[in-house]
PDB file of N, CA and C in Angstrom:
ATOM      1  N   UNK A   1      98.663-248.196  37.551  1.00  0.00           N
ATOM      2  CA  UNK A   1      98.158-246.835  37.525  1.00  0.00           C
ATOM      3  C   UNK A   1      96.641-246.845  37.364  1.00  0.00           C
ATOM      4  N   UNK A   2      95.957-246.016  38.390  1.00  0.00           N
ATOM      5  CA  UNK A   2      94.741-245.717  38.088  1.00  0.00           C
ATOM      6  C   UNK A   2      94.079-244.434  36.669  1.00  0.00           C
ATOM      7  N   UNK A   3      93.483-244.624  36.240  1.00  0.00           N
ATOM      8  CA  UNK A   3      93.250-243.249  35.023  1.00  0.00           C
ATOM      9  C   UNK A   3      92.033-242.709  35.622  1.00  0.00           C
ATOM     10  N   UNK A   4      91.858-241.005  35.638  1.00  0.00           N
ATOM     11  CA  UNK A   4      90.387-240.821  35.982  1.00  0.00           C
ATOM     12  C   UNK A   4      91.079-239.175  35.343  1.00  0.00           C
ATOM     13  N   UNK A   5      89.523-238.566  36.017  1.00  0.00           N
ATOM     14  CA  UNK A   5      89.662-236.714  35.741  1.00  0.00           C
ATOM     15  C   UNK A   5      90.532-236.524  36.865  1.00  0.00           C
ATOM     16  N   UNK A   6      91.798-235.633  36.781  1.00  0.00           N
ATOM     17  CA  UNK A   6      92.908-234.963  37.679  1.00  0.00           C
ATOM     18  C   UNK A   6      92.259-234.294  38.547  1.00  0.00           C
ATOM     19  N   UNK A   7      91.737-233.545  37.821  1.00  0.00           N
ATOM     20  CA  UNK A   7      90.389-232.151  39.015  1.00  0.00           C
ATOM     21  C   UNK A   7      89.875-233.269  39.907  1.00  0.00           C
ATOM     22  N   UNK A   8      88.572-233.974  39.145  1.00  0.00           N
ATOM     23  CA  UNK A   8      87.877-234.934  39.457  1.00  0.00           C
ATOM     24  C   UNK A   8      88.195-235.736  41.283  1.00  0.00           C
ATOM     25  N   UNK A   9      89.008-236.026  41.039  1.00  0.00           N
ATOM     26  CA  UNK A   9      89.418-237.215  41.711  1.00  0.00           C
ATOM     27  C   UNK A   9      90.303-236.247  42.821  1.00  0.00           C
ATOM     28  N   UNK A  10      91.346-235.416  42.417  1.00  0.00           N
ATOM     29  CA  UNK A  10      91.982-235.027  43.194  1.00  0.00           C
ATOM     30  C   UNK A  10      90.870-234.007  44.292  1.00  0.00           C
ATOM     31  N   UNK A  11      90.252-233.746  43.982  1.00  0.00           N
ATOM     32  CA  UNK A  11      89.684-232.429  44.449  1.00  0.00           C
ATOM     33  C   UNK A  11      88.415-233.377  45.858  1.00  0.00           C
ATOM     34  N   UNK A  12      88.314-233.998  45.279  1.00  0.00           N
ATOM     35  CA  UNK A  12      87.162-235.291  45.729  1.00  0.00           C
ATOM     36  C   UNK A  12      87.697-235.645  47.181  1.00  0.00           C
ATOM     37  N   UNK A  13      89.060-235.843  47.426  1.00  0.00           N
ATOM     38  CA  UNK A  13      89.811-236.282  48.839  1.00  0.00           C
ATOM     39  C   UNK A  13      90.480-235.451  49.915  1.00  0.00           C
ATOM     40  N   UNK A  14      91.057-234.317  48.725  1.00  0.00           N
ATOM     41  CA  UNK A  14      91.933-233.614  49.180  1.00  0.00           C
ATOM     42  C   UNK A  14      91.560-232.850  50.435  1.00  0.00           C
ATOM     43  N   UNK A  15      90.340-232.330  50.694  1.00  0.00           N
ATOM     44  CA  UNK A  15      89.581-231.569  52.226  1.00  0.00           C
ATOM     45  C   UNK A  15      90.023-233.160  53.476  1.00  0.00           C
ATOM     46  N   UNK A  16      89.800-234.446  52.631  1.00  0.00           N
ATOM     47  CA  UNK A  16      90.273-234.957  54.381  1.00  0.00           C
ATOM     48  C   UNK A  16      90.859-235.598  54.202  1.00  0.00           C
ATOM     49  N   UNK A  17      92.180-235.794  53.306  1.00  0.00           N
ATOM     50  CA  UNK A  17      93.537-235.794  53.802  1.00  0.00           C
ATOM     51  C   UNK A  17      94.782-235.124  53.370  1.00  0.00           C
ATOM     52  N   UNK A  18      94.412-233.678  52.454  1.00  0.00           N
ATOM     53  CA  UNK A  18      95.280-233.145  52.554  1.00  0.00           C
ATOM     54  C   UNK A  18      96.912-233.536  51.980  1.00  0.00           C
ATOM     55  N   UNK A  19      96.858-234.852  51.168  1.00  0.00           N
ATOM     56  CA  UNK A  19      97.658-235.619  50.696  1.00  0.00           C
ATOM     57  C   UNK A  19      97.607-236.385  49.802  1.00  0.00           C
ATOM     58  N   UNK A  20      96.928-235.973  48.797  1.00  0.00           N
ATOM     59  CA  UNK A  20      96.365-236.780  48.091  1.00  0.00           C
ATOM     60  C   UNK A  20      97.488-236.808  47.046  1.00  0.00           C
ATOM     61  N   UNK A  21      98.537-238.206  46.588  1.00  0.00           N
ATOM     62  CA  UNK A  21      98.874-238.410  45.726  1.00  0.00           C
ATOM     63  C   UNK A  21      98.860-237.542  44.187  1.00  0.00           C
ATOM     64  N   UNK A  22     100.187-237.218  44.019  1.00  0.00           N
ATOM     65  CA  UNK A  22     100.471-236.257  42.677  1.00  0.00           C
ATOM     66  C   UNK A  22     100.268-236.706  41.345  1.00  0.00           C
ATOM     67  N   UNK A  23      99.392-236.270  40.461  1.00  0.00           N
ATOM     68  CA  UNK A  23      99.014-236.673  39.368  1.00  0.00           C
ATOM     69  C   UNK A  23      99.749-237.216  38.550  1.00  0.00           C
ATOM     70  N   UNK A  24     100.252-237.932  37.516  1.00  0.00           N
ATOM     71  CA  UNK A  24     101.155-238.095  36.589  1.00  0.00           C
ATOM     72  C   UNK A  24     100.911-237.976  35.322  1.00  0.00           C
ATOM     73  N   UNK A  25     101.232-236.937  34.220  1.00  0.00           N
ATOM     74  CA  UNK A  25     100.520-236.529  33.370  1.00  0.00           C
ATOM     75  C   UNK A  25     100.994-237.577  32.303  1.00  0.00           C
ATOM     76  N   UNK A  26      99.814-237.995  31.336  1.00  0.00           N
ATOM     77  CA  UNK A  26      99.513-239.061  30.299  1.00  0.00           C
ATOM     78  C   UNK A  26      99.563-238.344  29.196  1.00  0.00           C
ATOM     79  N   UNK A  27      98.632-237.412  28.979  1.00  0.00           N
ATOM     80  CA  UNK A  27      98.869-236.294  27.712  1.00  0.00           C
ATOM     81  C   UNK A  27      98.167-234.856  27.985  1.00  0.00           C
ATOM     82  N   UNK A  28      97.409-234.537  26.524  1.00  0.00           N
ATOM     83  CA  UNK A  28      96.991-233.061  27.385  1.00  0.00           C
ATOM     84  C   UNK A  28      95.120-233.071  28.342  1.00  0.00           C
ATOM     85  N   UNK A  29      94.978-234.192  28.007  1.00  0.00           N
ATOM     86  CA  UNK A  29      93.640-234.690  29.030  1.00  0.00           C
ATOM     87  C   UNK A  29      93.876-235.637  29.748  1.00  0.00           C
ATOM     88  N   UNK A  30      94.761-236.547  29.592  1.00  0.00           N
ATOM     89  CA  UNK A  30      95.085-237.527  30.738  1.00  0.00           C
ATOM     90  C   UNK A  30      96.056-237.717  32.125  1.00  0.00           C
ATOM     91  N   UNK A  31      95.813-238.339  32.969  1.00  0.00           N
ATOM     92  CA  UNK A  31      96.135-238.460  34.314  1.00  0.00           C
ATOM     93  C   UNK A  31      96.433-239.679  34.753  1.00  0.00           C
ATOM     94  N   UNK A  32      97.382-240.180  35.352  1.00  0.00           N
ATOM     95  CA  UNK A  32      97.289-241.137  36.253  1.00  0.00           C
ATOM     96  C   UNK A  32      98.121-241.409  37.302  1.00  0.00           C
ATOM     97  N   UNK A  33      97.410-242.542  38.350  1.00  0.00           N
ATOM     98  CA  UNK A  33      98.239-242.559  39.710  1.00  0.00           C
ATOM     99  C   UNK A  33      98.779-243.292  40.036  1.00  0.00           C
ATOM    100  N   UNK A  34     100.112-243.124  40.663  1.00  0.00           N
ATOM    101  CA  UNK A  34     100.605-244.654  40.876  1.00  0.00           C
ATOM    102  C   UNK A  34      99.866-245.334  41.781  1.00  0.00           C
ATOM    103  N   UNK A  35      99.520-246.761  41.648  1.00  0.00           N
ATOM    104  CA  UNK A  35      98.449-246.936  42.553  1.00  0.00           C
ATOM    105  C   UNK A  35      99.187-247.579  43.710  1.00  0.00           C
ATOM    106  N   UNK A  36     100.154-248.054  44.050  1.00  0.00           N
ATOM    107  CA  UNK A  36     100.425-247.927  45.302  1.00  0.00           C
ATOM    108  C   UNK A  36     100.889-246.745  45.887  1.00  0.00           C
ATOM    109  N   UNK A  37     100.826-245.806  45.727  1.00  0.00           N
ATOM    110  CA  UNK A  37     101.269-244.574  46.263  1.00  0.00           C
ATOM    111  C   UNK A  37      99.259-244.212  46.852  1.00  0.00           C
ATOM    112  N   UNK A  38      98.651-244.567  45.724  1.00  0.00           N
ATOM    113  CA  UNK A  38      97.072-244.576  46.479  1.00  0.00           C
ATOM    114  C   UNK A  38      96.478-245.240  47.485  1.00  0.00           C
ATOM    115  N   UNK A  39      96.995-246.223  47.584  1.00  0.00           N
ATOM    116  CA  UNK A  39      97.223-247.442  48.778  1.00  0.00           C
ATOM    117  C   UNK A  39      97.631-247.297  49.601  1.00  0.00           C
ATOM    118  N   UNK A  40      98.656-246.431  49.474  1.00  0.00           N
ATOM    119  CA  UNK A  40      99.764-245.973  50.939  1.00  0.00           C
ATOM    120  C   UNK A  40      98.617-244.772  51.413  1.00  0.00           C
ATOM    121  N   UNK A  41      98.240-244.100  50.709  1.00  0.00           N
ATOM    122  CA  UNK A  41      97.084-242.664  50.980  1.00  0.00           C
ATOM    123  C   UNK A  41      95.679-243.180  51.703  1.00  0.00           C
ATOM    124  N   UNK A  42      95.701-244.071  51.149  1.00  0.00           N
ATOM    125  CA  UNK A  42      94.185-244.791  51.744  1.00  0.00           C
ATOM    126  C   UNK A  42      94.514-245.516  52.507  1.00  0.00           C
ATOM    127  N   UNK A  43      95.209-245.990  53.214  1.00  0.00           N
ATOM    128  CA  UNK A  43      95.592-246.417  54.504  1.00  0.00           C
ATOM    129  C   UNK A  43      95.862-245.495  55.294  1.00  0.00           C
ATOM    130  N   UNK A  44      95.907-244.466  55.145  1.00  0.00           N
ATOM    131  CA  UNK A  44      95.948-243.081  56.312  1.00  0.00           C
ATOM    132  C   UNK A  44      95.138-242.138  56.461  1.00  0.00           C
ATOM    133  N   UNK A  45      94.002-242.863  55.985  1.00  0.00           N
ATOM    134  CA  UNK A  45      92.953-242.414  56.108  1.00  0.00           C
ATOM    135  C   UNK A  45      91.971-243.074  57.385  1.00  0.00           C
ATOM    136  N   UNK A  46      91.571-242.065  58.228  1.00  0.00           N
ATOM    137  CA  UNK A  46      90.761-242.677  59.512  1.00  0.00           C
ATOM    138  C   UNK A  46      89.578-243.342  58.904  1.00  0.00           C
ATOM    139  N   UNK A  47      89.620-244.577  59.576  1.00  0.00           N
ATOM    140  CA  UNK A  47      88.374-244.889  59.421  1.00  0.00           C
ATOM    141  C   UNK A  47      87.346-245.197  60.455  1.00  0.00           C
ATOM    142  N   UNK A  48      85.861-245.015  59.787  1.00  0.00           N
ATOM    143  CA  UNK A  48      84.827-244.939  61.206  1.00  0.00           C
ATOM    144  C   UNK A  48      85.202-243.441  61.460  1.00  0.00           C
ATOM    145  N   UNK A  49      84.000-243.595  62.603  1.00  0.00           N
ATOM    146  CA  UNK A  49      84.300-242.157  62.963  1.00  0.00           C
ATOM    147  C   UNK A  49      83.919-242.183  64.740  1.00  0.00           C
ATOM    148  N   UNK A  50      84.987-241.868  65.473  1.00  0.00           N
ATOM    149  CA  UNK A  50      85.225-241.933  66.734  1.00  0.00           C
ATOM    150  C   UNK A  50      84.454-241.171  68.037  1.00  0.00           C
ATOM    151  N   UNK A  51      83.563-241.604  68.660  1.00  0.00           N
ATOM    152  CA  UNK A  51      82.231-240.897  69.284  1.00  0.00           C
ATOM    153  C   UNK A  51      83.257-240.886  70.829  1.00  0.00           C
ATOM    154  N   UNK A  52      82.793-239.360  70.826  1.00  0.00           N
ATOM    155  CA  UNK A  52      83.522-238.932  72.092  1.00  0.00           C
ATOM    156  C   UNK A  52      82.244-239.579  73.152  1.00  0.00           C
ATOM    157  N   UNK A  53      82.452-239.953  74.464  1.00  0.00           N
ATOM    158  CA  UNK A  53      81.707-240.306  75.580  1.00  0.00           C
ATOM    159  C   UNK A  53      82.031-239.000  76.425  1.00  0.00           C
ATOM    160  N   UNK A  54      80.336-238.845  76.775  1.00  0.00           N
ATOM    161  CA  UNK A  54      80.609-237.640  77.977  1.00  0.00           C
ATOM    162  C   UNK A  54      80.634-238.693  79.342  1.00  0.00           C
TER     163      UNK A  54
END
């Protein structure tokens, strides 16, 4: 498990992919992720960025 801020982190990815792995609550300030479930997320993530040719 990764630990960070829930807001933080979640809010940080979520515009480009829309999938960002569900928090798992630790207590009443803590968070964490399963980290292969973050692994699986970050692998579906494009990478580079693809230049159209006219």
């Amino acid at each position: 498990m990764t630990l960070g801020s829930h807001a933080e982190h979640r809010n940080l990815w979520r515009d480009q992919a829309g999938k960002f792995p569900a928090p798992i609550q630790l207590g009443t300030r803590a968070v964490a992720w399963d980290e292969q479930e973050l692994v699986r997320w970050q692998g579906s993530l494009s990478r580079g960025v693809k230049k159209q040719l006219n």
